[in-house]
Protein backbone atom coordinates (compact mmCIF):
# COMPACT_ATOMS: atom_id res chain seq x y z
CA UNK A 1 -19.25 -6.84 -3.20
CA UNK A 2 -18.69 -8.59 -6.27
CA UNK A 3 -15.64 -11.03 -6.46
CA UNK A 4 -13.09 -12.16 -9.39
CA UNK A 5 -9.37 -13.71 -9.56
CA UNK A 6 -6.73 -11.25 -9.39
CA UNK A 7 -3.82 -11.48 -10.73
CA UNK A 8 0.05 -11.14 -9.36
CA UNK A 9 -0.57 -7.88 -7.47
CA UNK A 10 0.26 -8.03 -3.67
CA UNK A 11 -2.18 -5.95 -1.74
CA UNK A 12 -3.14 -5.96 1.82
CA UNK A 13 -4.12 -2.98 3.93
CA UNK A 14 -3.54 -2.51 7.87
CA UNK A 15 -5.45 -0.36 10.07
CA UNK A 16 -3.49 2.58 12.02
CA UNK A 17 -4.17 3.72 15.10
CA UNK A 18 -7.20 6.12 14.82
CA UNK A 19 -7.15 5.37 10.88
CA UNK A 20 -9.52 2.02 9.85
CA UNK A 21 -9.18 0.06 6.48
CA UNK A 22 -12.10 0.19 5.30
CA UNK A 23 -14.27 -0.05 2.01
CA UNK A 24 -17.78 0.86 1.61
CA UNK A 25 -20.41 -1.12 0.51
CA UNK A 26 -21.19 -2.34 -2.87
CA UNK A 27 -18.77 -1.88 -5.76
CA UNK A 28 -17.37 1.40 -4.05
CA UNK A 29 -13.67 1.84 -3.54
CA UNK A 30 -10.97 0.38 -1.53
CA UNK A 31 -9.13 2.47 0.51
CA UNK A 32 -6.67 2.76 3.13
CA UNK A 33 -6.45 5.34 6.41
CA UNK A 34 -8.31 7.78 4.67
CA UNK A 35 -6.97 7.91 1.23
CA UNK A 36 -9.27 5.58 -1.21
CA UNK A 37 -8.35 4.29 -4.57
CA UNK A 38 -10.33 7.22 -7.36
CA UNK A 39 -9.29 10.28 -5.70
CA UNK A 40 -7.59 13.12 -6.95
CA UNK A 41 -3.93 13.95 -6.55
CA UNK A 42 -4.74 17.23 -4.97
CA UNK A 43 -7.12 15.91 -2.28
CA UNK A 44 -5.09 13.24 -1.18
CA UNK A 45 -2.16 15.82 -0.24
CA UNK A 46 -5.18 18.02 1.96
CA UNK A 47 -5.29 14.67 3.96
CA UNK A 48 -3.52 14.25 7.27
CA UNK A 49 -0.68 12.26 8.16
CA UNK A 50 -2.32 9.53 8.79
CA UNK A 51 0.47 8.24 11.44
CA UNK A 52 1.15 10.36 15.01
CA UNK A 53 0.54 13.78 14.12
CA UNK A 54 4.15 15.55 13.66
CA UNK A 55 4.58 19.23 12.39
CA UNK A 56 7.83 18.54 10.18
CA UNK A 57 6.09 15.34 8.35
CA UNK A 58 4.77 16.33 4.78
CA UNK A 59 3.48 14.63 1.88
CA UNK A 60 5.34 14.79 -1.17
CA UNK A 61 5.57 13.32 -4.86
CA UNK A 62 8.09 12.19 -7.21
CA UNK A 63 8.99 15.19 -9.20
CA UNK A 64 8.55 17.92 -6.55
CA UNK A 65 11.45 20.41 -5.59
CA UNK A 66 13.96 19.58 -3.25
CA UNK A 67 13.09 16.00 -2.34
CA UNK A 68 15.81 13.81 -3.16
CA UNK A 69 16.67 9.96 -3.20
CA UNK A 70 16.77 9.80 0.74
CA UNK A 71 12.99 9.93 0.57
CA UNK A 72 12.22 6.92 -1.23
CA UNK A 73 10.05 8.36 -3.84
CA UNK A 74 11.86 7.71 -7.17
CA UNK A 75 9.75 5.80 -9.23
CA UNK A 76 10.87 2.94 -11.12
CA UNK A 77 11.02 2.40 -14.91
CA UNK A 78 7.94 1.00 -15.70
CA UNK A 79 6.08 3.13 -13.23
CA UNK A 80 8.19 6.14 -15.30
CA UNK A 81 6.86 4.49 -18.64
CA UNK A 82 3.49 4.22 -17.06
CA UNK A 83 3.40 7.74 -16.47
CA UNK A 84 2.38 7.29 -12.51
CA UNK A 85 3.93 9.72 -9.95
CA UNK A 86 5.23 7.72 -6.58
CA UNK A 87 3.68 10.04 -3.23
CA UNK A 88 4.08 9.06 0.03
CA UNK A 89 5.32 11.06 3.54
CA UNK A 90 8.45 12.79 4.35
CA UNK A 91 10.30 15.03 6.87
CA UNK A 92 13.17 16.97 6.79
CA UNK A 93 16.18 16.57 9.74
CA UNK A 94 18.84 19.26 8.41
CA UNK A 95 20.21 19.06 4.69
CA UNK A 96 18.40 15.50 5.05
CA UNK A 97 15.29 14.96 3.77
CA UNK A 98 13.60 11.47 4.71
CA UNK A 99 10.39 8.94 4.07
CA UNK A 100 8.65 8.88 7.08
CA UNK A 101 6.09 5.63 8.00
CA UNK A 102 2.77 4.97 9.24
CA UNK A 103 3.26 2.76 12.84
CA UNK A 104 0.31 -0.18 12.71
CA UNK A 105 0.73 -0.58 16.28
CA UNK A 106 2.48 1.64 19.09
CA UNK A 107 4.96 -1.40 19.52
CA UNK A 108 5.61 -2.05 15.81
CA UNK A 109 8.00 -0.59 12.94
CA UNK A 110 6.29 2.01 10.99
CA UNK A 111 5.68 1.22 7.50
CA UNK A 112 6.62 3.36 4.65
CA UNK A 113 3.45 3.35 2.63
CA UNK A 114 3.82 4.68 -1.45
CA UNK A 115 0.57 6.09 -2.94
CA UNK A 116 0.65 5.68 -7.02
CA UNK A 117 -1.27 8.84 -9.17
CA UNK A 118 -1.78 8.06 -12.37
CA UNK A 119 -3.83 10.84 -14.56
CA UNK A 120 -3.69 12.74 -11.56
CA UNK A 121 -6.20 10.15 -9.38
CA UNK A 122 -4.68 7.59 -6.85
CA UNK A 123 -4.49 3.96 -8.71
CA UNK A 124 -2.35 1.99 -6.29
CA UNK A 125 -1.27 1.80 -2.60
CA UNK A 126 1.39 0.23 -1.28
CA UNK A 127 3.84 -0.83 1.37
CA UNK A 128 6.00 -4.38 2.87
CA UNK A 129 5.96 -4.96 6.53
CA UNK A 130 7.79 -8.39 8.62
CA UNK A 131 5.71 -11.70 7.70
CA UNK A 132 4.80 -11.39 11.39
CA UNK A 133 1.96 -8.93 11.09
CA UNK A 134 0.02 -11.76 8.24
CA UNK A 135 -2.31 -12.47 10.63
CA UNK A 136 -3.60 -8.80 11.71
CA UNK A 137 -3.36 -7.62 8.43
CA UNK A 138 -5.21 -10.89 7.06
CA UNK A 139 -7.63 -10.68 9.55
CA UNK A 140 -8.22 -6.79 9.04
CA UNK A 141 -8.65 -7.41 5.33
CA UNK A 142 -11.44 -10.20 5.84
CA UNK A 143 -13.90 -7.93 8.23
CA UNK A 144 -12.92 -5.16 5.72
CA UNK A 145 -14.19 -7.24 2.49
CA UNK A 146 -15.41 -10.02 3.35
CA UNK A 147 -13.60 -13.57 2.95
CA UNK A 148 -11.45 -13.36 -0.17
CA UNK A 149 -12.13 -14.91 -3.59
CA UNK A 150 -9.67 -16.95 -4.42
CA UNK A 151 -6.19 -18.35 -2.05
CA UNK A 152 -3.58 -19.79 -3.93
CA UNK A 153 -0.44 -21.75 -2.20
CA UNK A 154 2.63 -22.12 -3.97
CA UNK A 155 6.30 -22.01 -3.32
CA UNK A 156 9.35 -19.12 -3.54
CA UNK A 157 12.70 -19.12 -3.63
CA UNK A 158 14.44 -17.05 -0.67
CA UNK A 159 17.70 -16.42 1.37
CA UNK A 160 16.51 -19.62 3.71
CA UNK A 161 15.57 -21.70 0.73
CA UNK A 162 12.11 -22.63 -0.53
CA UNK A 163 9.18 -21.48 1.54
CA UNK A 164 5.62 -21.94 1.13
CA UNK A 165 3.96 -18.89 0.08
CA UNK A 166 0.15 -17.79 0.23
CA UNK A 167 -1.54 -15.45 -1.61
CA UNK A 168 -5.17 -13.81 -0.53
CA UNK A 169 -6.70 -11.78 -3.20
CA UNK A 170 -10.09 -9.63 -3.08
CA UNK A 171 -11.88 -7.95 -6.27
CA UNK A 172 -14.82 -5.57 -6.75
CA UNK A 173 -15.73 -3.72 -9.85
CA UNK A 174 -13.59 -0.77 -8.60
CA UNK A 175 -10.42 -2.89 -7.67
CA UNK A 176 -8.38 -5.48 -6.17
CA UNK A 177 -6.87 -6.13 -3.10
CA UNK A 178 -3.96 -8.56 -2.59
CA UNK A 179 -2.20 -10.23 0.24
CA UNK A 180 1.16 -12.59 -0.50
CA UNK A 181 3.13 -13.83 2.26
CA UNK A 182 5.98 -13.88 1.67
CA UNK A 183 5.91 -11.73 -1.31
CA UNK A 184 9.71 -12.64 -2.38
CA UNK A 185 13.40 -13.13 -1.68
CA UNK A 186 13.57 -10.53 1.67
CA UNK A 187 10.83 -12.55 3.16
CA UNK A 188 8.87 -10.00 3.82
CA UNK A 189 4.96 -9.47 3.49
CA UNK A 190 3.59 -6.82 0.41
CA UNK A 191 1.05 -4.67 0.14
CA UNK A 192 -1.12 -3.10 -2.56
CA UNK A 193 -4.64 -2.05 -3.35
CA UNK A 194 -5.31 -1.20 -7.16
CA UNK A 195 -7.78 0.25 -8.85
CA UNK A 196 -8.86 -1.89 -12.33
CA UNK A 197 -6.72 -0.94 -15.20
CA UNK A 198 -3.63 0.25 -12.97
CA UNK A 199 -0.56 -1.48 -13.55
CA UNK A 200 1.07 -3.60 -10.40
């Protein structure tokens, strides 16, 4: 797999149980639990959940009926002006309807992973779990892709004061994949895969 400097994006990707990160060979794409970076809006929603298998979970998209702000899909400004619809999981519990999250581990906090169409094909993925899970995630992303291209060590500002902060970053013809730790003020580690051309 061909390699290159990314820029600013965060990306990272974490293995579920039964679900593995993985990319194929060559300059094909990255992906995560199932859903790579290139497909089409319409296939991604045949998927399944990629999580425990629940009957009331869903996937859903900015812009569909009867979803609402509880499920964490309103896209933001400049993914509006980018034209990209924000999809990701939900259930409903009553008049609520909520995101629901992908569990790495049976002992960890699910994550709430957001899928980004843009033209109708998937151009981003991606999600913040606890600094804690850097090394699993780091070392998932290595036998994934290889060791990355390019590490860069700098500094942020947080709630605790400056902290050093690292950032892992992965390229192919196809893509990038990031990993910053921690990404910003809520200490917390991001993730994103995106494919060349999409907007972090």
């Amino acid at each position: 797999m061909g390699h290159a400097l990314t820029g600013a994006a965060i990306v990272l990707a974490l293995s579920t149980a039964g679900a593995a990160l993985a990319a194929p060979a060559g300059a094909g794409p990255f992906a995560f639990t199932g859903a790579r970076l290139g497909m089409s809006l319409q296939a991604w929603r045949s998927l399944p959940f990629p999580g425990k298998a629940s009957p009331g979970v869903r996937a859903a998209c900015s812009g569909d009926p009867g979803i609402g702000r509880n499920a964490g899909l309103e896209p933001t400004a400049a993914q509006r002006k980018a034209g990209e619809v924000v999809c990701g999981y939900i259930a409903r519990y009553g008049r609520y309807v909520l995101a629901q999250g992908i569990r790495p581990a049976a002992k960890r906090k699910p994550v709430v992973v957001h899928y980004l169409f843009t033209g109708g094909r998937l151009t981003g993925i991606r999600y913040r779990t606890s600094r804690d899970a850097f090394d699993k995630v780091a070392g998932r992303l290595k036998a994934a892709y290889g060791p990355p291209d390019a590490v860069l060590r700098d500094q942020v500002q947080t709630e605790l004061g400056k902290l050093d902060r690292v950032r892992m970053s992965w390229a192919a013809p196809s893509g990038s994949a990031v990993l910053t730790d921690p990404a910003d003020a809520r200490l917390d580690l991001v993730v994103e895969l995106s494919s060349r051309g999409a907007k972090g």
